[in-house]
Protein backbone atom coordinates (compact mmCIF):
# COMPACT_ATOMS: atom_id res chain seq x y z
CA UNK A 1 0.00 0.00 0.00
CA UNK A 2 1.54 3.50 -1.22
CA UNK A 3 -0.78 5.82 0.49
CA UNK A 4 1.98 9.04 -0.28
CA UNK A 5 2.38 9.92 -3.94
CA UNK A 6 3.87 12.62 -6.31
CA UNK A 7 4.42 15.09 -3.28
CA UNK A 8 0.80 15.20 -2.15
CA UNK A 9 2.05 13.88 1.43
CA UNK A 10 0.85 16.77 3.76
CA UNK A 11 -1.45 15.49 6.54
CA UNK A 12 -2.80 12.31 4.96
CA UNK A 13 -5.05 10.45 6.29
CA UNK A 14 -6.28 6.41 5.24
CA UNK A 15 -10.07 5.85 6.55
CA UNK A 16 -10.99 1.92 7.23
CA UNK A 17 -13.44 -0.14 9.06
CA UNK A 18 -13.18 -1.09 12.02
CA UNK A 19 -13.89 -4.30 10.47
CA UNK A 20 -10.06 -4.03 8.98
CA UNK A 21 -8.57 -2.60 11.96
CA UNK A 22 -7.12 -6.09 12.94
CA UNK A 23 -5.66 -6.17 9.61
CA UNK A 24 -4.07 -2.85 9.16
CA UNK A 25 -2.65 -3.20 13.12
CA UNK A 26 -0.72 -6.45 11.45
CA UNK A 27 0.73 -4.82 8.65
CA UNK A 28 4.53 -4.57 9.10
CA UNK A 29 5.65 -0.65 9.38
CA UNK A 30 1.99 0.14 10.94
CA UNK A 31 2.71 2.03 14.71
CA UNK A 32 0.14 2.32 16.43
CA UNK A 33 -0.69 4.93 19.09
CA UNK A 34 -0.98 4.19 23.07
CA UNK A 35 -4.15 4.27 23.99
CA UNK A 36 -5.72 7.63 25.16
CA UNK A 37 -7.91 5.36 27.56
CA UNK A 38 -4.81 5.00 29.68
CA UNK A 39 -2.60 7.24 31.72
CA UNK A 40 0.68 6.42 32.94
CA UNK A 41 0.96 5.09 36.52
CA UNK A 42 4.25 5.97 37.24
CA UNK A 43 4.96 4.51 40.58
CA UNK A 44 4.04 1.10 39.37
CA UNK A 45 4.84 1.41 35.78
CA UNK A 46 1.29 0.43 34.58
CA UNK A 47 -1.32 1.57 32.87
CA UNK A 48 -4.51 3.39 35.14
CA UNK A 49 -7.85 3.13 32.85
CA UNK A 50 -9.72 6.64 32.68
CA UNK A 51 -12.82 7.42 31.29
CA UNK A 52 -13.40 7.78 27.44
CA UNK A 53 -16.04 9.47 26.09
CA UNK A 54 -14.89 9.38 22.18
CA UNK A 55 -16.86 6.74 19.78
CA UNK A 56 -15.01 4.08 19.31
CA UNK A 57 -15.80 3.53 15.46
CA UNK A 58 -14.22 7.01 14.64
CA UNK A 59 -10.70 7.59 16.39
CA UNK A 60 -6.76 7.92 15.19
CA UNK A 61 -5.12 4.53 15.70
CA UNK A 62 -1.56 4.88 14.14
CA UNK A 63 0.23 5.37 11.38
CA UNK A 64 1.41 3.79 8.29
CA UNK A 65 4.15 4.74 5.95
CA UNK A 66 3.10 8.67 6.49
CA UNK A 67 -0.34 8.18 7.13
CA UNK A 68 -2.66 9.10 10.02
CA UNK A 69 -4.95 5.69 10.06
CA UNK A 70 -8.37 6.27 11.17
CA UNK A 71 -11.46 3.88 11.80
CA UNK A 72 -14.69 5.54 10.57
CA UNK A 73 -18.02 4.28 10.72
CA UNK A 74 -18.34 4.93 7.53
CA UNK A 75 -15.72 3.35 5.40
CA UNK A 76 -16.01 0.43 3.52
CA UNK A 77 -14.93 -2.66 4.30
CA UNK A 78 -11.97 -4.52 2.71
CA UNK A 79 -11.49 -1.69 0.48
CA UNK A 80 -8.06 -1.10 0.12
């Protein structure tokens, strides 16, 4: 997947389903973000769950190769 071509490469971002997530999360050069739902514990060096209020079928959840990856509700599946 080239998602960065001919010098268009400000601020792209790929949309997919959350039914791909899985998939994109596996592809090799795909890093993902930490999870905002977390915060940092640092006297034991865990994670402490917080509240989130964001949908969870439309949130940032990496990149890849340039790209900001996003799951929308609206994307199609399997498309790329």
């Amino acid at each position: 997947m080239n998602v960065i071509e001919k010098g268009h490469g400000s601020n792209v971002k790929v949309a997919i389903s959350t039914t791909d997530e899985t998939a994109v999360r596996n592809l090799t050069g795909f890093v993902a973000y930490i999870d905002p739902r977390h915060t940092h514990n640092a006297n034991t060096n865990e994670g402490v769950p917080r509240l989130d209020v964001t949908r969870v079928d439309n949130r940032a959840i990496g990149t890849f190769e340039g790209a900001e990856v996003w799951v929308k509700p609206w994307a199609i599946a399997n498309y790329a």
